[in-house]
Protein backbone atom coordinates (compact mmCIF):
# COMPACT_ATOMS: atom_id res chain seq x y z
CA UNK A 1 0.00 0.00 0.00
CA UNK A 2 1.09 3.46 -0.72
CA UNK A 3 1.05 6.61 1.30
CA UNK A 4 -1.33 9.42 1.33
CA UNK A 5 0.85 12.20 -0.04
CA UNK A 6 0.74 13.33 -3.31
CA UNK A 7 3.36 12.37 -6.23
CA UNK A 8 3.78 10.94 -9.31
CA UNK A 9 1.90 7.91 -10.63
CA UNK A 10 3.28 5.73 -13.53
CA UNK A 11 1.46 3.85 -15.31
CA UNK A 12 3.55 1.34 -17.27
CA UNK A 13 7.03 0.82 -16.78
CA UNK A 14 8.40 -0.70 -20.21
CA UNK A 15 10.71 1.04 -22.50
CA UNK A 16 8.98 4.35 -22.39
CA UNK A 17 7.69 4.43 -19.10
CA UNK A 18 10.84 3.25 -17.65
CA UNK A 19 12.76 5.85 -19.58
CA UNK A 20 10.92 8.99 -17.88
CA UNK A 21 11.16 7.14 -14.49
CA UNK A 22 14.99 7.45 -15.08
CA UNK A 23 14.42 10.89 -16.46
CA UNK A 24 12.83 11.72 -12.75
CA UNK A 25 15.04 10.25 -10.56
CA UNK A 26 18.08 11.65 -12.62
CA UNK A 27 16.58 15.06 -12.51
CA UNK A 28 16.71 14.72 -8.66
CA UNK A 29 13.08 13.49 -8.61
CA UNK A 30 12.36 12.01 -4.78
CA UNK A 31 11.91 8.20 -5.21
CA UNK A 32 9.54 7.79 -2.42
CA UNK A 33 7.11 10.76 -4.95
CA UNK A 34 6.68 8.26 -7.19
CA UNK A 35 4.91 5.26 -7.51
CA UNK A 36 4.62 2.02 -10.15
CA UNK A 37 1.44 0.68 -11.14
CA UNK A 38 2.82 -2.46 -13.87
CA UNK A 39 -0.98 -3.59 -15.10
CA UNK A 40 0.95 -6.08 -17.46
CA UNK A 41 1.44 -8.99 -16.03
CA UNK A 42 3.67 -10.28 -18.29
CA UNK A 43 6.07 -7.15 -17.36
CA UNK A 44 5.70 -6.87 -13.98
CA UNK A 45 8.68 -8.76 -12.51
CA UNK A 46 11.08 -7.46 -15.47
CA UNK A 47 9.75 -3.62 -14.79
CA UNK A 48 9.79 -3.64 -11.03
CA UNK A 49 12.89 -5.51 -10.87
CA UNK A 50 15.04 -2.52 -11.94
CA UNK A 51 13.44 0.04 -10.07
CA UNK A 52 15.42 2.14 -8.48
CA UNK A 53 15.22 1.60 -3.98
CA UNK A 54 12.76 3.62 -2.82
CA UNK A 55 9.51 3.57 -5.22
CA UNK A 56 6.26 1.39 -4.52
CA UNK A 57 5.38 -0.72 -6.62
CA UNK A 58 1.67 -2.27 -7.33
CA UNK A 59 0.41 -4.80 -9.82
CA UNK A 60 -3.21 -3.24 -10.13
CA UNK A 61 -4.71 0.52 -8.60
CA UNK A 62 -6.86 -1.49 -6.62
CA UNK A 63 -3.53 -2.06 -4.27
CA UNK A 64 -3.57 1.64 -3.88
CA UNK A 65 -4.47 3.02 -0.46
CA UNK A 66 -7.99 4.57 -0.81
CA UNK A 67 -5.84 7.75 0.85
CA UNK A 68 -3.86 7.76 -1.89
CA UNK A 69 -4.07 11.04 -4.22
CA UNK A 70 -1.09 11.56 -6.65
CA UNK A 71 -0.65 15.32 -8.26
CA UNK A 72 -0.59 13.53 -11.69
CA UNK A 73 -1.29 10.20 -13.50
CA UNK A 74 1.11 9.51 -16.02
CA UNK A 75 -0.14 6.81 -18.62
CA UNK A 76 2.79 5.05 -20.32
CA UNK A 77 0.97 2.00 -21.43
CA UNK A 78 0.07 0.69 -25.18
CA UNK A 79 -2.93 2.62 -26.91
CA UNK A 80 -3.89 -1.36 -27.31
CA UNK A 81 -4.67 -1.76 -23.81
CA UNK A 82 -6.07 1.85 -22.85
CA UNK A 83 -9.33 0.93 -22.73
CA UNK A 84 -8.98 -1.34 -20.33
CA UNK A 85 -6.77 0.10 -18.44
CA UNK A 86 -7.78 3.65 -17.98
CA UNK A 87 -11.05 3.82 -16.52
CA UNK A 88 -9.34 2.12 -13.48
CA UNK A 89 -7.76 5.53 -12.78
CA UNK A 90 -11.06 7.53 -13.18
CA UNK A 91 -11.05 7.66 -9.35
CA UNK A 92 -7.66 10.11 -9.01
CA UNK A 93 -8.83 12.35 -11.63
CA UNK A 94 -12.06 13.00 -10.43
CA UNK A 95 -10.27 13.89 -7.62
CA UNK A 96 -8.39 16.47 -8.85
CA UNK A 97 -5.18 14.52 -10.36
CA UNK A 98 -3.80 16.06 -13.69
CA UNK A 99 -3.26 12.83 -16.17
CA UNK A 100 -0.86 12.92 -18.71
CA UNK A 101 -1.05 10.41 -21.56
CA UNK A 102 1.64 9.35 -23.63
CA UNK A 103 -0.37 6.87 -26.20
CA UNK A 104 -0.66 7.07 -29.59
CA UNK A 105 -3.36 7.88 -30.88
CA UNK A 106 -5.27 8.53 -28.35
CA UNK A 107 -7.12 11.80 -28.50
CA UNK A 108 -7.79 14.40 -25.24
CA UNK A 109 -11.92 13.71 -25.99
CA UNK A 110 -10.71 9.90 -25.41
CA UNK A 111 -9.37 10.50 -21.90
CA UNK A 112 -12.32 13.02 -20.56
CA UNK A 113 -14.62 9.80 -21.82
CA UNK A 114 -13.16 7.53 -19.49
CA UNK A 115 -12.37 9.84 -16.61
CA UNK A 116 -14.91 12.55 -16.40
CA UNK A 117 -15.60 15.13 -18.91
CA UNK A 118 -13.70 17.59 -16.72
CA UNK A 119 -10.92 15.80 -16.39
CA UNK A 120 -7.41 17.90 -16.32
CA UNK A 121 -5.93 16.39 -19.25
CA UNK A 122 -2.03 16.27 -21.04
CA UNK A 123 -1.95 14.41 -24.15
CA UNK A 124 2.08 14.21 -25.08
CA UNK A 125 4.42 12.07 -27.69
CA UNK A 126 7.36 11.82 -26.88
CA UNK A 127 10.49 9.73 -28.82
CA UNK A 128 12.08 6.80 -28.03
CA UNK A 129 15.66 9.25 -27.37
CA UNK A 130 14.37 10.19 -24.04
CA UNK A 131 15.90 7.13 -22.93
CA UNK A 132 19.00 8.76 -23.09
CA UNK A 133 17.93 12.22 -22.28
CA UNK A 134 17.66 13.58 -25.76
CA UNK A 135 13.90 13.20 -26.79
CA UNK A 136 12.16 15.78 -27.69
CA UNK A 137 8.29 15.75 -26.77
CA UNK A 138 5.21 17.36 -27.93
CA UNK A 139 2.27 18.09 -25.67
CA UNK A 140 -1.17 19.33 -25.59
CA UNK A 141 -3.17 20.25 -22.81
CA UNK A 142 -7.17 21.00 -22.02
CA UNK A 143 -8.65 23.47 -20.96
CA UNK A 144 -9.01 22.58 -17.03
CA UNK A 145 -5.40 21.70 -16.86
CA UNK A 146 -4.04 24.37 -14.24
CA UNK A 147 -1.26 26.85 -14.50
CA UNK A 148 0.35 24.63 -11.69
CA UNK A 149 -0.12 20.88 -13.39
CA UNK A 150 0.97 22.43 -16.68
CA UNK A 151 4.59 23.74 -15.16
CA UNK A 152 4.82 19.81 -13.57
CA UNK A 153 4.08 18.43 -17.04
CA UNK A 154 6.56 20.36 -18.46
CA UNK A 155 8.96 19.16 -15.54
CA UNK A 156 8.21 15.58 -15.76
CA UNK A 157 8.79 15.90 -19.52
CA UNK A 158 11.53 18.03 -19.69
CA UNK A 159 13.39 15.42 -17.53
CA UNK A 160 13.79 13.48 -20.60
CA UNK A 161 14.87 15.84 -23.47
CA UNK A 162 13.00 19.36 -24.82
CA UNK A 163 9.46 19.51 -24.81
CA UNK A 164 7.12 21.34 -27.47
CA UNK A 165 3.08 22.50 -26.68
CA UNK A 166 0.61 22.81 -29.50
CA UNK A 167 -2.46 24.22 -29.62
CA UNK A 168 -4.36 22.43 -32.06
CA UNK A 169 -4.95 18.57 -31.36
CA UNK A 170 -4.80 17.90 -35.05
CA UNK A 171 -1.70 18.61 -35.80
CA UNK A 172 -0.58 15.46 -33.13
CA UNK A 173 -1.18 13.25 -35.70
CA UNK A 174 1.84 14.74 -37.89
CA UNK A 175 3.90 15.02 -34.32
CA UNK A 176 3.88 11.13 -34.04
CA UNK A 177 4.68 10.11 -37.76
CA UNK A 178 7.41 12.79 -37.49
CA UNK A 179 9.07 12.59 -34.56
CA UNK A 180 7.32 9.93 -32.51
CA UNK A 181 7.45 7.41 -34.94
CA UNK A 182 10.96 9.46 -36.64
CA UNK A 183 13.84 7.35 -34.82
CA UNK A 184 12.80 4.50 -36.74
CA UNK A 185 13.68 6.38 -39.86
CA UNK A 186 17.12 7.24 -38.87
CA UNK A 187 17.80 3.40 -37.65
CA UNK A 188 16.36 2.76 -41.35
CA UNK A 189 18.70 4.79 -42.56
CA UNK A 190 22.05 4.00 -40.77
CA UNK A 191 21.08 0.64 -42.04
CA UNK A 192 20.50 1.13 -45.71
CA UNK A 193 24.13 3.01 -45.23
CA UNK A 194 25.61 0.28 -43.37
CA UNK A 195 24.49 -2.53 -45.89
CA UNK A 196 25.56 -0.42 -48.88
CA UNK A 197 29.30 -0.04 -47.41
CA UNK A 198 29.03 -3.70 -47.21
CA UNK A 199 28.23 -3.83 -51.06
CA UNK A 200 30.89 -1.61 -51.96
CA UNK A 201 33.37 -3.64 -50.62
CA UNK A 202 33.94 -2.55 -46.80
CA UNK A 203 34.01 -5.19 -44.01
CA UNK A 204 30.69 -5.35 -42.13
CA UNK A 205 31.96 -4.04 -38.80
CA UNK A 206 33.86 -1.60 -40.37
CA UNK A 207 30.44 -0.17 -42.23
CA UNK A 208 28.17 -0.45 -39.45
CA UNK A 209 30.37 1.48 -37.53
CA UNK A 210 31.35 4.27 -39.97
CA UNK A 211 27.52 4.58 -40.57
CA UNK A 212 26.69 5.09 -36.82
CA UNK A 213 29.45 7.27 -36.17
CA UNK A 214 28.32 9.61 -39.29
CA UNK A 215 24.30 9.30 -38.47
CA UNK A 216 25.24 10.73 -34.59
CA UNK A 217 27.66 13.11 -35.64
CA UNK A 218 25.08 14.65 -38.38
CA UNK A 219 22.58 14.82 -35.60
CA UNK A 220 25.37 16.24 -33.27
CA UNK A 221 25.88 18.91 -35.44
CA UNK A 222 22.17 19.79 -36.35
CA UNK A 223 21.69 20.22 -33.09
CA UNK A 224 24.44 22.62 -32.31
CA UNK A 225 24.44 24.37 -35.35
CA UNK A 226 22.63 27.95 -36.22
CA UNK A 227 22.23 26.99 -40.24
CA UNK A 228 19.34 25.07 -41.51
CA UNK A 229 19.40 21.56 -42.57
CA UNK A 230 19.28 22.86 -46.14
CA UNK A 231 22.37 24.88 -45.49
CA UNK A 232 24.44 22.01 -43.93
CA UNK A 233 24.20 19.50 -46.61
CA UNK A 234 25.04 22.14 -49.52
CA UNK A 235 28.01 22.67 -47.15
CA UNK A 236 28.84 19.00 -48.10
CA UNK A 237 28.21 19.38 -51.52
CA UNK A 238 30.77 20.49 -53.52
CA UNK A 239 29.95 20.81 -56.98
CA UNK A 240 30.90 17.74 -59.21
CA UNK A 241 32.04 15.46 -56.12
CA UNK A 242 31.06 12.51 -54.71
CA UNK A 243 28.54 13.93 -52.61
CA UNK A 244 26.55 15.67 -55.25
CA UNK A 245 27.06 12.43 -57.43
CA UNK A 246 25.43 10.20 -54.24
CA UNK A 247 22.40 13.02 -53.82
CA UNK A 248 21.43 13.30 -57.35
CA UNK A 249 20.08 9.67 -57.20
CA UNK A 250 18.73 10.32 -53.28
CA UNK A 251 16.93 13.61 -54.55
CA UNK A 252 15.13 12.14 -57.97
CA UNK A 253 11.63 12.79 -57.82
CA UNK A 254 10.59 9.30 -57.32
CA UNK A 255 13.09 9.23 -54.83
CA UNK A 256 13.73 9.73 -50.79
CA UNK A 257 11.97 13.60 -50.71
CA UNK A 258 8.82 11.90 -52.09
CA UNK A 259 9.37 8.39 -50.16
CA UNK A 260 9.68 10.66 -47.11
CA UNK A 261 6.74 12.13 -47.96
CA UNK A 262 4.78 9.05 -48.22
CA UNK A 263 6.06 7.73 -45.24
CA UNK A 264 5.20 10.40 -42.84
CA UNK A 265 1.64 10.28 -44.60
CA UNK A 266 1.16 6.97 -43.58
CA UNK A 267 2.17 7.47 -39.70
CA UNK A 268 0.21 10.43 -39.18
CA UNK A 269 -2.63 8.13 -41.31
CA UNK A 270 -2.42 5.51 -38.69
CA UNK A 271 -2.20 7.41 -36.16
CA UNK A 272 -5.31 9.27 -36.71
CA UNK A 273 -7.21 5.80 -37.22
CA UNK A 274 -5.83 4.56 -34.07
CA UNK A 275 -8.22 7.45 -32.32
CA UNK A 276 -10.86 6.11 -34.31
């Protein structure tokens, strides 16, 4: 059983959940402010097995003390499995608990359904880089979210990387095809590179890891670097090289600009029919 005082409350520790709980504690979150509820039975001994000494742990919210009020619900479980797991928290928001969702797909109008139409609600994608610190989230909030639960979003967020707000709901659907879904793209690619070193004669270690050593030090330098993107790879480019020679097939119309395209269509497609 946990305490009465208020805290955090995760729900779902896997990959994403567990990487904000690290995110909190390295931030210099309290462990004994936060507590685990695993509904995944499956997961439960793997996710409460690394948690750090210090946070409570529960299988189900019906282990929670009936004292027990967190300041915020976060919900780090599968969109899958929302429905059957988030009317089980109904009881916190209704008393006053913000609830910050990090599902796919599933839409603010989703979460005031199953927890009360005033419900103070965060909807939020974040990117599988917050498990080292360097995500970078987007997040939307309702209208009875306080000034108060809106600075401890942005906390508990934060804690993991920088952290966007939007105003307009719709435009979460393009958020998760382009950055929540985006990783994948850049794996995609640091393999492509990889296994065409390979065909042009390199070793396989030796192309895997001259491919991840250029992918992170591109990023590296996006990040830390005033031009655009644009800007940067016509730095590259001198005219007549090897580099334009490689981009003219990359940049043909049928090419990666319009397979890029297509791509982040689909994502933001399937992430709209997941709220649906």
């Amino acid at each position: 059983m946990t305490s009465a005082a208020g805290g955090v409350l995760l729900v779902g520790c896997g990959k994403m959940g567990g990487a904000l709980l690290s995110g909190w504690i390295e931030a210099g979150r309290a462990p004994a402010s936060i507590t685990v509820v695993e509904p995944e039975a499956s997961s439960f001994a793997k996710a409460t097995a690394a948690l750090p000494a210090g946070i409570a742990h529960v299988r189900s919210p019906h282990e929670l003390s009936g004292a027990y009020k967190p300041d915020i619900v976060v919900l780090a479980v599968k969109p899958q499995i929302m429905d059957e797991v988030a009317p089980n928290f109904r009881r916190f928001a209704q008393e006053g608990a913000a609830v910050l969702s990090i599902a796919a797909g599933r839409t603010i109008d989703y979460f005031q359904d199953a927890l009360g139409k005033r419900s103070a609600v965060v909807r939020a994608m974040p990117n599988t880089a917050a498990a080292i610190g360097r995500g970078i989230t987007a997040a939307i909030a309702n209208a009875y979210v306080s000034a108060p639960q809106h600075a401890l979003c942005e906390q508990l967020l934060t804690a993991v990387g920088e952290v966007v707000w939007v105003t307009d709901e719709e435009q979460m659907d393009a958020v998760t095809a382009v950055s929540g879904s985006g990783p994948a793209y850049v794996f995609l690619l640091t393999e492509c590179m990889a296994k065409a070193g390979i065909e042009a004669g390199l070793p396989p270690k030796l192309a895997d890891q001259l491919a991840r050593a250029t992918v992170a030090g591109a990023g590296a330098l996006l990040v830390v670097s005033p031009e655009e993107p644009k800007k940067l790879r016509e730095n590259v480019t001198s005219p007549g090289g090897t580099t334009e020679a490689a981009l003219k097939v990359l940049m043909a119309s049928d090419a990666l600009p319009a397979l890029m395209t297509k791509a982040i269509a689909a994502a933001a497609r399937r992430s709209h029919e997941l709220a649906q």
